[in-house]
C-alpha atoms as a PDB file:
ATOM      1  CA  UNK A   1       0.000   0.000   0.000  1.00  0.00           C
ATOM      2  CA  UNK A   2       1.478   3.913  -0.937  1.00  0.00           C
ATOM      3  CA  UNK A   3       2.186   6.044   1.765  1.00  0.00           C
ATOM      4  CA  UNK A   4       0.048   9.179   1.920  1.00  0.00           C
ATOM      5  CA  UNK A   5       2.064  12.634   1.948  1.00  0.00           C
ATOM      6  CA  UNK A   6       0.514  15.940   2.157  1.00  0.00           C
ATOM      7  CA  UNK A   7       2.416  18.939   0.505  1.00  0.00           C
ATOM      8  CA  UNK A   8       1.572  22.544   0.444  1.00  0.00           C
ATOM      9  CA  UNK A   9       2.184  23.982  -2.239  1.00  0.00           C
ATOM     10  CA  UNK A  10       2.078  27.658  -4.163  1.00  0.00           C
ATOM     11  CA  UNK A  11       0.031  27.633  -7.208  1.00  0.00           C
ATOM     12  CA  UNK A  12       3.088  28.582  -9.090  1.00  0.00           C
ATOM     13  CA  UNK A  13       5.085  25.091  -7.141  1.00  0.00           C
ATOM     14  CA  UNK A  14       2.002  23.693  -8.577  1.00  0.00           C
ATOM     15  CA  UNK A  15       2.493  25.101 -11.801  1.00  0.00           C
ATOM     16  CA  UNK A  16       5.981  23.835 -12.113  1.00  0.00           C
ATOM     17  CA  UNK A  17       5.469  20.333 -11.226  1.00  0.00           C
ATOM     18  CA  UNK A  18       2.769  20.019 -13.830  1.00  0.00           C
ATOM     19  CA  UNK A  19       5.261  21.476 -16.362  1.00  0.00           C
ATOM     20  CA  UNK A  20       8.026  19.203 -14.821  1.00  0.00           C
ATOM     21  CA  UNK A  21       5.518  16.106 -15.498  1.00  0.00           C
ATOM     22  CA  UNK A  22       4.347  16.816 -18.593  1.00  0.00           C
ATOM     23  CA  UNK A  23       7.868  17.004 -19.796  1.00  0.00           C
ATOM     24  CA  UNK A  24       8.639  13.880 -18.241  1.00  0.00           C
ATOM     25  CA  UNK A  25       5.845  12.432 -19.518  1.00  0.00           C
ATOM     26  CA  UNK A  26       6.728  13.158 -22.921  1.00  0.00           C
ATOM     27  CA  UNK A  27       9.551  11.746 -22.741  1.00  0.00           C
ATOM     28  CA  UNK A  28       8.449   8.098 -21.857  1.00  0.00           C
ATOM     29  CA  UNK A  29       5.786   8.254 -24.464  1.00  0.00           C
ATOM     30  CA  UNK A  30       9.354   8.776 -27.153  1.00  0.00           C
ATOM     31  CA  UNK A  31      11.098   6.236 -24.915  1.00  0.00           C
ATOM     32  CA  UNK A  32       8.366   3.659 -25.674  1.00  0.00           C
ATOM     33  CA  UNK A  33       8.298   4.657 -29.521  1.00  0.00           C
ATOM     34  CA  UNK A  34      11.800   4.000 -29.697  1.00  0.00           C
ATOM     35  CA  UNK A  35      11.594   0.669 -27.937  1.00  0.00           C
ATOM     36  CA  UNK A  36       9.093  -0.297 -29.800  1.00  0.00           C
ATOM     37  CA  UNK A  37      10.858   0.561 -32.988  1.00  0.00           C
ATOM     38  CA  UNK A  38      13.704  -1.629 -31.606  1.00  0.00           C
ATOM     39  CA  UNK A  39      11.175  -4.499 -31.036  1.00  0.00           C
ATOM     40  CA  UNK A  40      11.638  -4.388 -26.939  1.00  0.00           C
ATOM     41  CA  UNK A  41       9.299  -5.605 -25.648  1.00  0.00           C
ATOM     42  CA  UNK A  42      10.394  -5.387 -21.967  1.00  0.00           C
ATOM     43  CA  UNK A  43      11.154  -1.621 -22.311  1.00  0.00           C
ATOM     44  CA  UNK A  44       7.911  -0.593 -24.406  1.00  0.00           C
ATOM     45  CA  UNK A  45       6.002  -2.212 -21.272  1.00  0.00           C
ATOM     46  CA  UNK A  46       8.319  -0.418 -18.510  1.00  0.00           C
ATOM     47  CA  UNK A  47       8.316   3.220 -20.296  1.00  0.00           C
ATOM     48  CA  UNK A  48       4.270   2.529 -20.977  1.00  0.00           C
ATOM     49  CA  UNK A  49       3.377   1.902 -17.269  1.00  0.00           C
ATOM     50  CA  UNK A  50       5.539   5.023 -16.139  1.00  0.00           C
ATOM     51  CA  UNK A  51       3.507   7.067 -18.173  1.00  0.00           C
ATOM     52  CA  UNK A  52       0.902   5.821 -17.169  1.00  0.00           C
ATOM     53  CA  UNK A  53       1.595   6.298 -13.879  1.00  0.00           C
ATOM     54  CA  UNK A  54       2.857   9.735 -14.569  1.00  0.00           C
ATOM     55  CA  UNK A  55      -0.676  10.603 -16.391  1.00  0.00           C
ATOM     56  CA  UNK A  56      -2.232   9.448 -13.072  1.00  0.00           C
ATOM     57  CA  UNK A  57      -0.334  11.890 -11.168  1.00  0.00           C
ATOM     58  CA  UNK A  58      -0.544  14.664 -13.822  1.00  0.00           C
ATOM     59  CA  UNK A  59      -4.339  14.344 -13.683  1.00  0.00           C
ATOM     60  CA  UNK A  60      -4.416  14.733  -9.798  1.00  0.00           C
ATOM     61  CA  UNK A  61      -2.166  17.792 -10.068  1.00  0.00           C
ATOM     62  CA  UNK A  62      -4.274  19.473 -12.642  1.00  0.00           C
ATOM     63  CA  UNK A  63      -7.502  19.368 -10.810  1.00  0.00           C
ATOM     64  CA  UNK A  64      -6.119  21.106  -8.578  1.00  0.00           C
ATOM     65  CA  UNK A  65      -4.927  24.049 -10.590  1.00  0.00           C
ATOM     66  CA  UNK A  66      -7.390  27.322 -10.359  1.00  0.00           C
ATOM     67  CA  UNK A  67      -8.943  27.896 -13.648  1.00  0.00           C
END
Protein backbone atom coordinates (compact mmCIF):
# COMPACT_ATOMS: atom_id res chain seq x y z
CA UNK A 1 0.00 0.00 0.00
CA UNK A 2 1.48 3.91 -0.94
CA UNK A 3 2.19 6.04 1.76
CA UNK A 4 0.05 9.18 1.92
CA UNK A 5 2.06 12.63 1.95
CA UNK A 6 0.51 15.94 2.16
CA UNK A 7 2.42 18.94 0.51
CA UNK A 8 1.57 22.54 0.44
CA UNK A 9 2.18 23.98 -2.24
CA UNK A 10 2.08 27.66 -4.16
CA UNK A 11 0.03 27.63 -7.21
CA UNK A 12 3.09 28.58 -9.09
CA UNK A 13 5.08 25.09 -7.14
CA UNK A 14 2.00 23.69 -8.58
CA UNK A 15 2.49 25.10 -11.80
CA UNK A 16 5.98 23.84 -12.11
CA UNK A 17 5.47 20.33 -11.23
CA UNK A 18 2.77 20.02 -13.83
CA UNK A 19 5.26 21.48 -16.36
CA UNK A 20 8.03 19.20 -14.82
CA UNK A 21 5.52 16.11 -15.50
CA UNK A 22 4.35 16.82 -18.59
CA UNK A 23 7.87 17.00 -19.80
CA UNK A 24 8.64 13.88 -18.24
CA UNK A 25 5.84 12.43 -19.52
CA UNK A 26 6.73 13.16 -22.92
CA UNK A 27 9.55 11.75 -22.74
CA UNK A 28 8.45 8.10 -21.86
CA UNK A 29 5.79 8.25 -24.46
CA UNK A 30 9.35 8.78 -27.15
CA UNK A 31 11.10 6.24 -24.91
CA UNK A 32 8.37 3.66 -25.67
CA UNK A 33 8.30 4.66 -29.52
CA UNK A 34 11.80 4.00 -29.70
CA UNK A 35 11.59 0.67 -27.94
CA UNK A 36 9.09 -0.30 -29.80
CA UNK A 37 10.86 0.56 -32.99
CA UNK A 38 13.70 -1.63 -31.61
CA UNK A 39 11.18 -4.50 -31.04
CA UNK A 40 11.64 -4.39 -26.94
CA UNK A 41 9.30 -5.61 -25.65
CA UNK A 42 10.39 -5.39 -21.97
CA UNK A 43 11.15 -1.62 -22.31
CA UNK A 44 7.91 -0.59 -24.41
CA UNK A 45 6.00 -2.21 -21.27
CA UNK A 46 8.32 -0.42 -18.51
CA UNK A 47 8.32 3.22 -20.30
CA UNK A 48 4.27 2.53 -20.98
CA UNK A 49 3.38 1.90 -17.27
CA UNK A 50 5.54 5.02 -16.14
CA UNK A 51 3.51 7.07 -18.17
CA UNK A 52 0.90 5.82 -17.17
CA UNK A 53 1.60 6.30 -13.88
CA UNK A 54 2.86 9.74 -14.57
CA UNK A 55 -0.68 10.60 -16.39
CA UNK A 56 -2.23 9.45 -13.07
CA UNK A 57 -0.33 11.89 -11.17
CA UNK A 58 -0.54 14.66 -13.82
CA UNK A 59 -4.34 14.34 -13.68
CA UNK A 60 -4.42 14.73 -9.80
CA UNK A 61 -2.17 17.79 -10.07
CA UNK A 62 -4.27 19.47 -12.64
CA UNK A 63 -7.50 19.37 -10.81
CA UNK A 64 -6.12 21.11 -8.58
CA UNK A 65 -4.93 24.05 -10.59
CA UNK A 66 -7.39 27.32 -10.36
CA UNK A 67 -8.94 27.90 -13.65
Amino acid sequence: MAKTIALTLTEDELEILVDALEADLDGYVEAAEEARAGSNKDDVETFKLAALNIQKLLARLQDMLPD
